[in-house]
N, C-alpha and C. Protein backbone atom coordinates (compact mmCIF):
# COMPACT_ATOMS: atom_id res chain seq x y z
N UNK A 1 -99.62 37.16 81.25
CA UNK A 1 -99.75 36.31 80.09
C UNK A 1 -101.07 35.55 80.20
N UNK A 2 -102.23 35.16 79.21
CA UNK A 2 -103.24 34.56 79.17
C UNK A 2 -102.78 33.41 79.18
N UNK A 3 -103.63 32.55 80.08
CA UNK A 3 -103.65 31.44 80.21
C UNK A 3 -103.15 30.05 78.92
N UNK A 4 -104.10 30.87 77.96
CA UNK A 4 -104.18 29.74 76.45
C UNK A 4 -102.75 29.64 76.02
N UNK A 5 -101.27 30.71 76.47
CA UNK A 5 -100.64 30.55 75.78
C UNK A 5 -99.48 29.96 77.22
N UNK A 6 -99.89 29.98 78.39
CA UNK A 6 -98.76 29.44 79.10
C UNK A 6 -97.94 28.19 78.34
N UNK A 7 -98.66 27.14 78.27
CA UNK A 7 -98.03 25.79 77.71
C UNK A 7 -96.55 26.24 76.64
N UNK A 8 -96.87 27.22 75.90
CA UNK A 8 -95.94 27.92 74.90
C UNK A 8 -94.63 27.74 75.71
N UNK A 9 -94.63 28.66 76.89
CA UNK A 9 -93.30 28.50 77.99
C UNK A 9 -92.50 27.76 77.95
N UNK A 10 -92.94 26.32 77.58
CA UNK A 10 -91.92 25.02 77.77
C UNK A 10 -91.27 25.47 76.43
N UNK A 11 -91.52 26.29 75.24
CA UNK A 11 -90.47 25.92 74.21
C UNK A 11 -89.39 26.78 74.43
N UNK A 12 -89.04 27.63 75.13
CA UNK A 12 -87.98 28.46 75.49
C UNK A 12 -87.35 28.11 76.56
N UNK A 13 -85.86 27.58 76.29
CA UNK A 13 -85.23 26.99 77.89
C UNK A 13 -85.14 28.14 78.62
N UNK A 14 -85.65 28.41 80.18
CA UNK A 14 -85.60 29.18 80.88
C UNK A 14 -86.54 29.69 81.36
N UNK A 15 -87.61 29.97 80.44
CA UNK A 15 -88.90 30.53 79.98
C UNK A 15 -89.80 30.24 81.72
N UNK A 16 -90.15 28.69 81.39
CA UNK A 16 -91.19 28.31 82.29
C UNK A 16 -90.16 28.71 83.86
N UNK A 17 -89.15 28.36 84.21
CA UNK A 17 -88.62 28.50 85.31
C UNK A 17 -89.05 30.06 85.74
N UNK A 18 -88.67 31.07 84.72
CA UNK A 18 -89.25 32.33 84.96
C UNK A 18 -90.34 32.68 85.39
N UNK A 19 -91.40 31.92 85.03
CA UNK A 19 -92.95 32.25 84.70
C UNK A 19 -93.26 31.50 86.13
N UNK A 20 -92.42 30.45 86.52
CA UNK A 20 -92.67 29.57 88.02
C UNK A 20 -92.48 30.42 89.07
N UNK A 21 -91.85 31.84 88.84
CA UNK A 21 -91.69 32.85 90.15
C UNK A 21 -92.90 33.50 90.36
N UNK A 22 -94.29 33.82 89.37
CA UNK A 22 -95.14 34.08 89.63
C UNK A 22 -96.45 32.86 89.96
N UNK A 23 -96.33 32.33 89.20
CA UNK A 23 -97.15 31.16 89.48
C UNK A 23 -96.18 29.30 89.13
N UNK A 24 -96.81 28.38 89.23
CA UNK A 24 -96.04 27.36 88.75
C UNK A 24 -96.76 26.71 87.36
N UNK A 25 -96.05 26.17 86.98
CA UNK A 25 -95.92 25.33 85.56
C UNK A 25 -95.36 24.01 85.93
N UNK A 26 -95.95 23.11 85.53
CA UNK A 26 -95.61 21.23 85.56
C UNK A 26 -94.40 21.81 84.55
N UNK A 27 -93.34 21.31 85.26
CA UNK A 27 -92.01 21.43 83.98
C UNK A 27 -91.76 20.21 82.97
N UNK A 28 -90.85 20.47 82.40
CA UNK A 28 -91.16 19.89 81.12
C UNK A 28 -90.84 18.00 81.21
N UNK A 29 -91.65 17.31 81.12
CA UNK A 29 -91.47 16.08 81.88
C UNK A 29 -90.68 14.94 80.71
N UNK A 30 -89.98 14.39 81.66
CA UNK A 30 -88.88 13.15 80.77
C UNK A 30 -90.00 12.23 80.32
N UNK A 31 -89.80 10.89 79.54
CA UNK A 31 -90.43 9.98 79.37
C UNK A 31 -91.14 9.29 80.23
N UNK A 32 -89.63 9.19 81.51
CA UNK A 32 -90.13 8.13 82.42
C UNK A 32 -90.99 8.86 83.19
N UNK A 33 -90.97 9.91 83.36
CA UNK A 33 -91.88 10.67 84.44
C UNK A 33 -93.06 10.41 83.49
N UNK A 34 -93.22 10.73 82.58
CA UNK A 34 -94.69 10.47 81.80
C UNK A 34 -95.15 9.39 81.84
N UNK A 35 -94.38 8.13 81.32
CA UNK A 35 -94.59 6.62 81.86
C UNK A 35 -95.52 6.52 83.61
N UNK A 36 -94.84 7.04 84.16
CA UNK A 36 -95.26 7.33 85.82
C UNK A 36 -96.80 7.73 85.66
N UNK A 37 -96.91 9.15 85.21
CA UNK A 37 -97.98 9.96 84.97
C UNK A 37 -98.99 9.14 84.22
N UNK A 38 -99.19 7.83 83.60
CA UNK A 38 -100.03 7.06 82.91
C UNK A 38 -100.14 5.86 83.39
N UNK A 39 -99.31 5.59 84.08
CA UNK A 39 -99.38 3.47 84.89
C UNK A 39 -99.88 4.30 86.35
N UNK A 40 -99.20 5.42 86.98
CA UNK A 40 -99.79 5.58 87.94
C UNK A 40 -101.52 5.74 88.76
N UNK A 41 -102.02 6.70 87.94
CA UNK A 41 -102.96 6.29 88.30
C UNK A 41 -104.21 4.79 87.99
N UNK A 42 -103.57 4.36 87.09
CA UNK A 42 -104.49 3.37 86.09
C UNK A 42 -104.25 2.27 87.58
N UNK A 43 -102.82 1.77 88.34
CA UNK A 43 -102.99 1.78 89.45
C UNK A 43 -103.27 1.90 90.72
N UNK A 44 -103.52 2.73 90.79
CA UNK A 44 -104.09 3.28 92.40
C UNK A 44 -105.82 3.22 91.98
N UNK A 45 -106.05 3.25 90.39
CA UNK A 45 -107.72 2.57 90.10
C UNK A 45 -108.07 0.75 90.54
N UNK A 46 -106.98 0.33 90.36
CA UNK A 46 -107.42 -0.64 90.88
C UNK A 46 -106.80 -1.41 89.16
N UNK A 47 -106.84 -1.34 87.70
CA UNK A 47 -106.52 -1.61 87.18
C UNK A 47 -105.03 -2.04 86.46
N UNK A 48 -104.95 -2.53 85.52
CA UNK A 48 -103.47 -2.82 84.84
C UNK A 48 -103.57 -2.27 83.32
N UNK A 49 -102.39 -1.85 82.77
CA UNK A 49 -102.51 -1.02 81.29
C UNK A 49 -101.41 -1.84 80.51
N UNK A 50 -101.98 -2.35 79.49
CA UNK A 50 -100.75 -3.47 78.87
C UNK A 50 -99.02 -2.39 78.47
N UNK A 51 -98.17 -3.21 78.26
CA UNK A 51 -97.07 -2.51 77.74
C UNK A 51 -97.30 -1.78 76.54
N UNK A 52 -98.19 -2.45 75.78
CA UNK A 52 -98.17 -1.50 74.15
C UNK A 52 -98.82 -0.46 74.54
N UNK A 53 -99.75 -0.56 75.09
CA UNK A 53 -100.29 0.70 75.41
C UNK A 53 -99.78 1.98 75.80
N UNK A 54 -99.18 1.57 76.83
CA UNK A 54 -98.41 2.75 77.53
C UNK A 54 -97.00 3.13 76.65
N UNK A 55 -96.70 2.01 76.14
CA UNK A 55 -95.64 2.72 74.64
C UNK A 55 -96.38 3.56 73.58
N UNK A 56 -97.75 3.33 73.35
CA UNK A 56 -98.11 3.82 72.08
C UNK A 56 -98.77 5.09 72.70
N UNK A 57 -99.03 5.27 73.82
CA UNK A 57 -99.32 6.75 75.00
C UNK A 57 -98.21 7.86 74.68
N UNK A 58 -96.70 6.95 75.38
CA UNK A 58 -96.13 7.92 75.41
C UNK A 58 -95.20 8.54 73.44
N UNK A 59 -95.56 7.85 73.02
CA UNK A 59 -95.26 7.44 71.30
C UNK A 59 -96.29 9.09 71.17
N UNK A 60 -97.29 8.79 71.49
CA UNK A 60 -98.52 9.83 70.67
C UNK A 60 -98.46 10.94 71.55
N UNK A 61 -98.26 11.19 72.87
CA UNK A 61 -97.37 12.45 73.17
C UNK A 61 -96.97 13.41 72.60
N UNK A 62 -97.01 14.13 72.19
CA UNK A 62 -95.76 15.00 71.17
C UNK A 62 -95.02 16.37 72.31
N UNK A 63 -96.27 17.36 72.15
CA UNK A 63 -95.94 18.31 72.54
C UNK A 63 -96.39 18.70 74.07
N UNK A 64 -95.37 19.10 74.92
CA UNK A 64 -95.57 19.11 76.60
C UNK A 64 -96.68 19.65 76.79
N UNK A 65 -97.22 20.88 76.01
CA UNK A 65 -99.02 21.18 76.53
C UNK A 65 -99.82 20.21 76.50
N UNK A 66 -99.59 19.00 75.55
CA UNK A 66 -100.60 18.02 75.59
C UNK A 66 -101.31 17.07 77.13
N UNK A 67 -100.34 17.30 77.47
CA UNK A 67 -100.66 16.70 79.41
C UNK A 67 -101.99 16.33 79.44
N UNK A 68 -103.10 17.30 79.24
CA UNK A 68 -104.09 17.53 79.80
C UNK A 68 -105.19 17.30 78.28
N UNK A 69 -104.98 16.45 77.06
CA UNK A 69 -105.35 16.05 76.27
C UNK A 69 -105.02 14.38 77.10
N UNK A 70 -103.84 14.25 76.98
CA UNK A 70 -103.42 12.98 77.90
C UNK A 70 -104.55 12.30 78.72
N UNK A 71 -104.67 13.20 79.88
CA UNK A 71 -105.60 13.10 81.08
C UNK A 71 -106.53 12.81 80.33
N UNK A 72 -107.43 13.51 79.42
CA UNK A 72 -108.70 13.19 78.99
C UNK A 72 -108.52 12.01 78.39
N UNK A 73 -107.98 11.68 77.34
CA UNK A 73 -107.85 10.45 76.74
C UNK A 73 -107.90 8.81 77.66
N UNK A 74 -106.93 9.44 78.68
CA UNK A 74 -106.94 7.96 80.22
C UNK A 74 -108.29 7.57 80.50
N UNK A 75 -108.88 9.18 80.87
CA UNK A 75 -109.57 8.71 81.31
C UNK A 75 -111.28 7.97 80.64
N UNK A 76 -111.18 8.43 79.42
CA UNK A 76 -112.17 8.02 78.42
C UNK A 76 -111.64 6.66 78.18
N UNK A 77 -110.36 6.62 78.17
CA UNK A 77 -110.36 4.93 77.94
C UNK A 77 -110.56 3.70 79.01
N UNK A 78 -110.06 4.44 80.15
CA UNK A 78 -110.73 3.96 81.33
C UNK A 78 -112.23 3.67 81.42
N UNK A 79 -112.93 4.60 81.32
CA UNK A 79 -114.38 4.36 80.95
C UNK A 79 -114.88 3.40 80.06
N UNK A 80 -113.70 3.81 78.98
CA UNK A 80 -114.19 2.49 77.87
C UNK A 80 -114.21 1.08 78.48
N UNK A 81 -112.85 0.85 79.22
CA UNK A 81 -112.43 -0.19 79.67
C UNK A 81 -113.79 -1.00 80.60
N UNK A 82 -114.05 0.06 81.39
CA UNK A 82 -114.84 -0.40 82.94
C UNK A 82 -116.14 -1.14 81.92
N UNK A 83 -116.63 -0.90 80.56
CA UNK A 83 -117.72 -1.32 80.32
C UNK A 83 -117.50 -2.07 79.19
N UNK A 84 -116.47 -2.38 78.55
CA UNK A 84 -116.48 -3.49 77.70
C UNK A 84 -114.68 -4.16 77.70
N UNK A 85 -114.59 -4.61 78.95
CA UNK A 85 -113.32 -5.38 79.08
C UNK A 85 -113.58 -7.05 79.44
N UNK A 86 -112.96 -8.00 79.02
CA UNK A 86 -112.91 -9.34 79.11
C UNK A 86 -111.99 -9.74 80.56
N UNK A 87 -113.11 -10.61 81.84
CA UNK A 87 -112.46 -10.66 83.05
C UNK A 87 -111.02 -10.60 82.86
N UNK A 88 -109.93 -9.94 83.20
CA UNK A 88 -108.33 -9.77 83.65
C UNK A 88 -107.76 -9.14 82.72
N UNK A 89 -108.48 -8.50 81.74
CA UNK A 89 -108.39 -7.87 80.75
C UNK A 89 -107.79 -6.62 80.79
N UNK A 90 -106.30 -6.32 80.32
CA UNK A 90 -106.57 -4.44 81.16
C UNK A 90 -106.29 -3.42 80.26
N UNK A 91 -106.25 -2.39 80.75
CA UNK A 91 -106.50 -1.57 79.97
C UNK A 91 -105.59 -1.76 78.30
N UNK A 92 -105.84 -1.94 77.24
CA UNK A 92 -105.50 -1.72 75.77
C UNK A 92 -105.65 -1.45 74.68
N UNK A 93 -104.70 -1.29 73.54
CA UNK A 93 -105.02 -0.51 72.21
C UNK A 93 -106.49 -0.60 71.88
N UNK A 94 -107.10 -1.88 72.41
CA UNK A 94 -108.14 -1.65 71.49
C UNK A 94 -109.42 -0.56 71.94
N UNK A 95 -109.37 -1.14 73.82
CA UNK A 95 -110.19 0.39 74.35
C UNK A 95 -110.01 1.57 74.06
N UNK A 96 -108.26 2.28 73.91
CA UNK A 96 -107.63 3.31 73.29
C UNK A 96 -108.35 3.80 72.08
N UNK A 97 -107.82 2.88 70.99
CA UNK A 97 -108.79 2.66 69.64
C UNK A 97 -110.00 3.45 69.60
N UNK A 98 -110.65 2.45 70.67
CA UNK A 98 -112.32 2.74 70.59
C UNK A 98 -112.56 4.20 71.11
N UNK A 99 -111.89 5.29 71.63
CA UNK A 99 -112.19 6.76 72.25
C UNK A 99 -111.80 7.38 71.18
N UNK A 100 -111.08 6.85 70.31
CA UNK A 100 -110.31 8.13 69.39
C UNK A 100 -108.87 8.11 69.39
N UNK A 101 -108.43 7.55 70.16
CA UNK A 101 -107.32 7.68 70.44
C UNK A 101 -106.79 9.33 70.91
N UNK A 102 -105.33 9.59 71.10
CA UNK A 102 -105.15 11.17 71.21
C UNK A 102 -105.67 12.07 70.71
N UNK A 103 -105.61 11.89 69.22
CA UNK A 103 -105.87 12.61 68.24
C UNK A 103 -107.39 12.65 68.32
N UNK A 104 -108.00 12.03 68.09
CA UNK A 104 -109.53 12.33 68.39
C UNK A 104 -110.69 12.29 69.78
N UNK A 105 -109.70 12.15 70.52
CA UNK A 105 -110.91 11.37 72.20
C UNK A 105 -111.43 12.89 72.26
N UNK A 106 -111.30 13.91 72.21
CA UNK A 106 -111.76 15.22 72.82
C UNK A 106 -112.95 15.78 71.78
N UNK A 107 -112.43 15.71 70.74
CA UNK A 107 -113.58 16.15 69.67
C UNK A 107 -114.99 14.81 69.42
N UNK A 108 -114.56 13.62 70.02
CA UNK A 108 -115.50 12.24 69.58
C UNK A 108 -116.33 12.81 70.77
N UNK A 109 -115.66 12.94 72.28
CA UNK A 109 -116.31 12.97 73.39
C UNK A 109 -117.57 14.81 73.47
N UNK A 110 -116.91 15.79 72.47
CA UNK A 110 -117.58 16.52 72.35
C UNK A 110 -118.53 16.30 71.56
N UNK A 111 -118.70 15.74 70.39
CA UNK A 111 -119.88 15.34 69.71
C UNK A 111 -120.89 14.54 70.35
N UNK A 112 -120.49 13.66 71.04
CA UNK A 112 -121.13 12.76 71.99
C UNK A 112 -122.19 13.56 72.70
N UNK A 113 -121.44 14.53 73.23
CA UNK A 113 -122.54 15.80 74.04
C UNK A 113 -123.10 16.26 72.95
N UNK A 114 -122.81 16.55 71.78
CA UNK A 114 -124.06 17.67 70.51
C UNK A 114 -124.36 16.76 70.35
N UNK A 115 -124.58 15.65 70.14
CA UNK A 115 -125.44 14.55 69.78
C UNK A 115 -126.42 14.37 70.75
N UNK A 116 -126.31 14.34 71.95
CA UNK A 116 -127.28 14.43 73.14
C UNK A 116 -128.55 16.05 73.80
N UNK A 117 -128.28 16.59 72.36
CA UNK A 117 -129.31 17.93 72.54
C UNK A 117 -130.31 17.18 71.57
N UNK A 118 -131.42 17.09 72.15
CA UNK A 118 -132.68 16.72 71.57
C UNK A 118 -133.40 17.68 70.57
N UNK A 119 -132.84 18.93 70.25
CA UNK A 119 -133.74 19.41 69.06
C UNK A 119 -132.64 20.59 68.26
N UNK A 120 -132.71 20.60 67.14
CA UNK A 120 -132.42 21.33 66.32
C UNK A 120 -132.05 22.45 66.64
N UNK A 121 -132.69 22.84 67.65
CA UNK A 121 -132.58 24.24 68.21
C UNK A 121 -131.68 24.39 69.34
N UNK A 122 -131.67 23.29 70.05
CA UNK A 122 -130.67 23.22 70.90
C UNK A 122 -129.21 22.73 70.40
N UNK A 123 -128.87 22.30 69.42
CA UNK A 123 -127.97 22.67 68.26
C UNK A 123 -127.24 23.86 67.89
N UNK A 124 -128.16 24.42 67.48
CA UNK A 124 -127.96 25.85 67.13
C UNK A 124 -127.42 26.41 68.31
N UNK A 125 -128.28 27.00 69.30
CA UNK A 125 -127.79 27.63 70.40
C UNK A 125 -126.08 26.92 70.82
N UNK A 126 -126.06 25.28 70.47
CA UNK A 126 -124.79 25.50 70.95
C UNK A 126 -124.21 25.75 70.40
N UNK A 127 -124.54 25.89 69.12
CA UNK A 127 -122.78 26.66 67.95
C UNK A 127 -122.89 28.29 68.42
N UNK A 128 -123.96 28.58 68.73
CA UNK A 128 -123.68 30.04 68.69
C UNK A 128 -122.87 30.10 70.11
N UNK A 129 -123.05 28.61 70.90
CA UNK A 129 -122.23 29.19 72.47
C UNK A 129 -120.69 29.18 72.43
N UNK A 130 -120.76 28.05 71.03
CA UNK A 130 -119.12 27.66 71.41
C UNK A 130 -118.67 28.60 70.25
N UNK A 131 -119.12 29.36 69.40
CA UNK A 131 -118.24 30.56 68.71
C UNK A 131 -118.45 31.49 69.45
N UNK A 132 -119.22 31.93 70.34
CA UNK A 132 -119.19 33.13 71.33
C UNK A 132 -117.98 32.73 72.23
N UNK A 133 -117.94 31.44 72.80
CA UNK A 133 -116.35 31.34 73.44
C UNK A 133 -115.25 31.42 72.61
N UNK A 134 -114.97 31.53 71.52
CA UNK A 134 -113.68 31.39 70.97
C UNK A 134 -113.91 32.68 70.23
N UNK A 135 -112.28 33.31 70.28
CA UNK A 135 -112.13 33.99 69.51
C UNK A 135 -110.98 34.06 68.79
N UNK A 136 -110.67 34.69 67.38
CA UNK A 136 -109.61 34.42 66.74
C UNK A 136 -108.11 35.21 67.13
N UNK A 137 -106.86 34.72 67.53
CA UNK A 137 -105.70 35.55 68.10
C UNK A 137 -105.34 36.19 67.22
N UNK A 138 -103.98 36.75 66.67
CA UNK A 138 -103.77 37.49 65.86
C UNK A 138 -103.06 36.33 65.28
N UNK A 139 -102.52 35.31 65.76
CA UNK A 139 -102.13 34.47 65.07
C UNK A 139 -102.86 33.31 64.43
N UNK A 140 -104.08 33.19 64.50
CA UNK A 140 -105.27 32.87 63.54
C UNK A 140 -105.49 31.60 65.06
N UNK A 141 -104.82 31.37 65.92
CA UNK A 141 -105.19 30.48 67.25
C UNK A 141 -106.51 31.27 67.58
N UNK A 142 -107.42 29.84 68.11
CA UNK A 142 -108.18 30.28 68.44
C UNK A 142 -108.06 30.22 70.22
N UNK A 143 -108.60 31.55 70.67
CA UNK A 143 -108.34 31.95 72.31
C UNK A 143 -109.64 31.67 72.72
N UNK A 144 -109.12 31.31 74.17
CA UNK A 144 -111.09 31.49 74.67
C UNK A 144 -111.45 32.59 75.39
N UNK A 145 -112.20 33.06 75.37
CA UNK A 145 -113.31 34.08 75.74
C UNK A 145 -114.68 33.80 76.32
N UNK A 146 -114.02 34.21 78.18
CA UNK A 146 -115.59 34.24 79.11
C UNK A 146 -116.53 35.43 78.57
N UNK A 147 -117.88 34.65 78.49
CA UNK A 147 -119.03 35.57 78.27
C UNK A 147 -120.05 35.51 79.29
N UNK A 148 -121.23 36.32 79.27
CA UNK A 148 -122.51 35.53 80.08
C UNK A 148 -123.36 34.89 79.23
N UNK A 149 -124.25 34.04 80.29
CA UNK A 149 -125.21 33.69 79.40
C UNK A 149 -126.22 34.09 78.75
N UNK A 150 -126.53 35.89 78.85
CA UNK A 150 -127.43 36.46 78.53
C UNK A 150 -126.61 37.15 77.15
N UNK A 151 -125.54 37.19 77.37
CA UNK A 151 -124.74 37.32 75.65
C UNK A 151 -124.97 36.17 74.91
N UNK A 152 -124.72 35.17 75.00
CA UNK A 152 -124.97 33.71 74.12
C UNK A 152 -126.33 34.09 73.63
N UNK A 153 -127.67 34.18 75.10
CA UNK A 153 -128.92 34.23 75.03
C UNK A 153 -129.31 35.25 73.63
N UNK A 154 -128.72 36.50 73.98
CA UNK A 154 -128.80 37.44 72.95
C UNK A 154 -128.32 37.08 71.81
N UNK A 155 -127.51 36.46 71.54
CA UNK A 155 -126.31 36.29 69.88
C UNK A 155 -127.46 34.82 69.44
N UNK A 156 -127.95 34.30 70.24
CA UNK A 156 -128.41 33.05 69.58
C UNK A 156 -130.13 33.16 69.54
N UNK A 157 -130.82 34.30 69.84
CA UNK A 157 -131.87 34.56 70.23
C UNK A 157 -132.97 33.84 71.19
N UNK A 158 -132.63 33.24 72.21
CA UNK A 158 -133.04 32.05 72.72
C UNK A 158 -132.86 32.62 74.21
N UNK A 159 -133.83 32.26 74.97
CA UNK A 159 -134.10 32.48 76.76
C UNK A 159 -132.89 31.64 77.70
N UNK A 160 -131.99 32.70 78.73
CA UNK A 160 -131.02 32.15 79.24
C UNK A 160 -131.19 31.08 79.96
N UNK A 161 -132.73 30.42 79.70
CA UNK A 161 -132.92 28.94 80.37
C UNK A 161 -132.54 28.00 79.28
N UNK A 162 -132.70 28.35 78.35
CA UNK A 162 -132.80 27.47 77.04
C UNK A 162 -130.99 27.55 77.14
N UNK A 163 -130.06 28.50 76.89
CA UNK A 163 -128.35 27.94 76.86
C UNK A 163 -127.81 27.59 78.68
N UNK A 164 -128.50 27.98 79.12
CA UNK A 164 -128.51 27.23 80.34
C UNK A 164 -128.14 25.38 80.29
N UNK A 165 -129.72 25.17 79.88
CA UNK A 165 -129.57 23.73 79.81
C UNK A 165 -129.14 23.04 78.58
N UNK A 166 -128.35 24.25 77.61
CA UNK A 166 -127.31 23.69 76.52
C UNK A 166 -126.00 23.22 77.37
N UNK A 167 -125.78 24.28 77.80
CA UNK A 167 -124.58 24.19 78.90
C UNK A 167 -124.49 23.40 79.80
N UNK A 168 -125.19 22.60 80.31
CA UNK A 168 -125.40 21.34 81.21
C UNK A 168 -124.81 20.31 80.73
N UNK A 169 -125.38 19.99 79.24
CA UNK A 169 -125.14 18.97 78.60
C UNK A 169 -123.49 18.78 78.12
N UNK A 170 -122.56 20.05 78.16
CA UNK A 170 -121.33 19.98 78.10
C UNK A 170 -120.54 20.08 80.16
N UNK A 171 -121.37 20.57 80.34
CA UNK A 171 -120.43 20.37 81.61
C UNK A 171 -121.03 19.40 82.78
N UNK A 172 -122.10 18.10 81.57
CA UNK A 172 -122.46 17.44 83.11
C UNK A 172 -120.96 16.24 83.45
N UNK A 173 -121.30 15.92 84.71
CA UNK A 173 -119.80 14.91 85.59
C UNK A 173 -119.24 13.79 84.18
N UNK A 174 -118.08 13.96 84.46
CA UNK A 174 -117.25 13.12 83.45
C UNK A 174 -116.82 13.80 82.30
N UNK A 175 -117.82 15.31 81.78
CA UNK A 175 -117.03 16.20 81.29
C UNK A 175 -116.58 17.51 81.75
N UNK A 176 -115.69 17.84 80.99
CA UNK A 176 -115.12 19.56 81.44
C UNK A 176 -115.16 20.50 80.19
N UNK A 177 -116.48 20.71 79.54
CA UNK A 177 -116.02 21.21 77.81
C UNK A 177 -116.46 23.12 78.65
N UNK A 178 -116.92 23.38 79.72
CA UNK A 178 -117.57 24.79 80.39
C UNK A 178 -116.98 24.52 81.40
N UNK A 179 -116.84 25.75 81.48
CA UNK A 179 -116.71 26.37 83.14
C UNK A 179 -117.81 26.60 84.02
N UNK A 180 -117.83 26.58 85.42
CA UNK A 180 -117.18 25.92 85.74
C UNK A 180 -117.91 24.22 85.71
N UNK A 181 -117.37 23.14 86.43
CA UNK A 181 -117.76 21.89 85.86
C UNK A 181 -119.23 21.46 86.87
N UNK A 182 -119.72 20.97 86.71
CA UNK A 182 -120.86 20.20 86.93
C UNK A 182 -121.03 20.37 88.60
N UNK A 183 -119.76 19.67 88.94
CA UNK A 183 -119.07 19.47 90.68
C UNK A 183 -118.91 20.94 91.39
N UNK A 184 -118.65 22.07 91.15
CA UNK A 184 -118.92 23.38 91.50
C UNK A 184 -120.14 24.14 91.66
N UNK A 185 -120.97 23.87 90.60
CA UNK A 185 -122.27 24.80 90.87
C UNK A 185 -122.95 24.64 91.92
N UNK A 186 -123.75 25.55 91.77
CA UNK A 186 -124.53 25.92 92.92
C UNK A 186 -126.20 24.60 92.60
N UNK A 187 -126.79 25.02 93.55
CA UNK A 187 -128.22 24.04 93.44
C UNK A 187 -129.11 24.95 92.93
N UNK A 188 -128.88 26.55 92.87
CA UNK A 188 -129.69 27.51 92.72
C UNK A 188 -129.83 27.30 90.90
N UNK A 189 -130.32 27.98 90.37
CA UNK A 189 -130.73 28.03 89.29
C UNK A 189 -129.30 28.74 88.29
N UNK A 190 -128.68 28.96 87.31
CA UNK A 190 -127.76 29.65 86.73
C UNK A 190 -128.59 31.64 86.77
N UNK A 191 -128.07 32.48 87.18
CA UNK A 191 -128.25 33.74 87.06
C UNK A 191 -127.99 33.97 85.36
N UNK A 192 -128.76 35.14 85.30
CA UNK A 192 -128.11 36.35 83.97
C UNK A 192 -126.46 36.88 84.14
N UNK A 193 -125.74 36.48 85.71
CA UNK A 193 -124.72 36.94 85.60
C UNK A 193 -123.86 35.66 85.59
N UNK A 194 -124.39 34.78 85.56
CA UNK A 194 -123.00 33.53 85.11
C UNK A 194 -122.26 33.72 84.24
N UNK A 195 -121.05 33.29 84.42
CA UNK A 195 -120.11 33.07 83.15
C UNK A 195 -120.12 31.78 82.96
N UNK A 196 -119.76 31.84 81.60
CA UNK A 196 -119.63 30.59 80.87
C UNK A 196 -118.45 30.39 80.30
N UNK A 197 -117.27 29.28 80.63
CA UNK A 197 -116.00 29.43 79.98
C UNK A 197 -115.84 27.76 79.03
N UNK A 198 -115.38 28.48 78.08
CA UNK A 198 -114.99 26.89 77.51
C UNK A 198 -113.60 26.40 78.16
C-alpha cells in the first residue's frame, strides 16, 4: 500500500491492526491521549499552553491522519510564541490565531517559503517542482511522486543548480515541505541523481 493512503487504515475497524503486522501505525488515539500528545511536549519545552487552547486543538482535530498537520501547527505556534509572548505568557489562541490555525498553518508556512524566492523565475521553477511532485489518483487525490532534479530541471527549463537552490528554500531547518530535510543532506553539492520528495 502507498504511503499517502496508510492514514485511510484507521477508518476500517481492524484495518490498521492488520497493516501493524507488516509495519506499525500510531493507532487510533482517544482524546486524552491527544490532550497528552499536545501539553506534553509544550512541557518538556520548558513552556505552559492555556486550557482554551488545548480545547480548541483537540476541538479542530477531526480526522486521525491529521496527527502530523497537528505537529506542524505546535510547532509554528511555538515559534510564534518564543517571539512575540508577554513575560508568563503561554502558549494561546492568539499565537494559534496568528499561524493559521489548523486549517491554514501548512499552506501560510508554505507561502512564507514562495515568498522568500527572490525572482520571478525562481517562482516558476517552483510551481513546475511542486506539480512535478504531485500527481492526480484516480480518485482526483492528489499522490506524491519522487522525481530527480534533472526532471524538474528539464520540465521547468532551468539548470539543476537553479531547482537545487529552489529546493533549499522549502527544505531549509524548521521546514519539511522536500525530502529529504535540511538535517540529512550531505555537505557535497545535490547530484543529477537526487531525489526530490514532497
Amino acid at each position: 500500500m502507498r504511503s499517502d493512503f496508510i492514514g485511510n487504515c484507521t477508518e476500517f475497524p481492524g484495518l490498521a491492526e492488520a497493516t501493524n503486522e507488516g509495519q506499525y501505525l500510531v493507532p487510533r488515539m482517544s482524546r486524552e491521549e491527544r490532550r497528552a500528545a499536545i501539553c506534553g511536549p509544550v512541557a518538556v519545552g520548558g513552556g505552559e499552553i492555556s486550557p482554551r487552547l488545548v480545547l480548541r486543538l483537540l476541538n479542530d482535530v477531526g480526522r486521525p491522519d491529521q496527527l502530523p498537520i497537528l505537529q506542524h501547527a505546535l510547532l509554528r505556534t511555538w515559534d510564534y510564541w518564543a517571539g512575540h509572548h508577554a513575560a508568563g505568557e503561554p502558549l494561546d489562541l492568539r499565537h494559534y490565531e496568528a499561524i493559521g490555525t489548523l486549517r491554514e498553518a501548512l499552506s501560510l508556512h508554505a507561502e512564507e517559503a514562495y515568498r522568500e524566492l527572490a525572482t520571478p523565475r525562481e517562482q516558476e521553477v517552483a510551481e513546475k517542482l511542486f506539480k512535478a511532485l504531485t500527481e492526480k489518483g484516480a480518485d482526483s487525490r492528489g499522490v506524491r511522486r519522487p522525481v530527480r532534479l534533472e526532471e524538474v530541471a528539464g520540465l521547468a527549463g532551468a539548470e539543476v543548480a537553479e531547482v537545487a537552490a529552489v529546493v533549499e528554500r522549502f527544505r531549509a531547518p524548521g521546514r519539511s515541505f522536500l525530502m529529504p530535510p535540511a538535517a540529512c543532506r550531505s555537505p557535497a553539492r545535490p547530484s543529477s541523481t537526487s531525489r526530490t520528495r514532497a
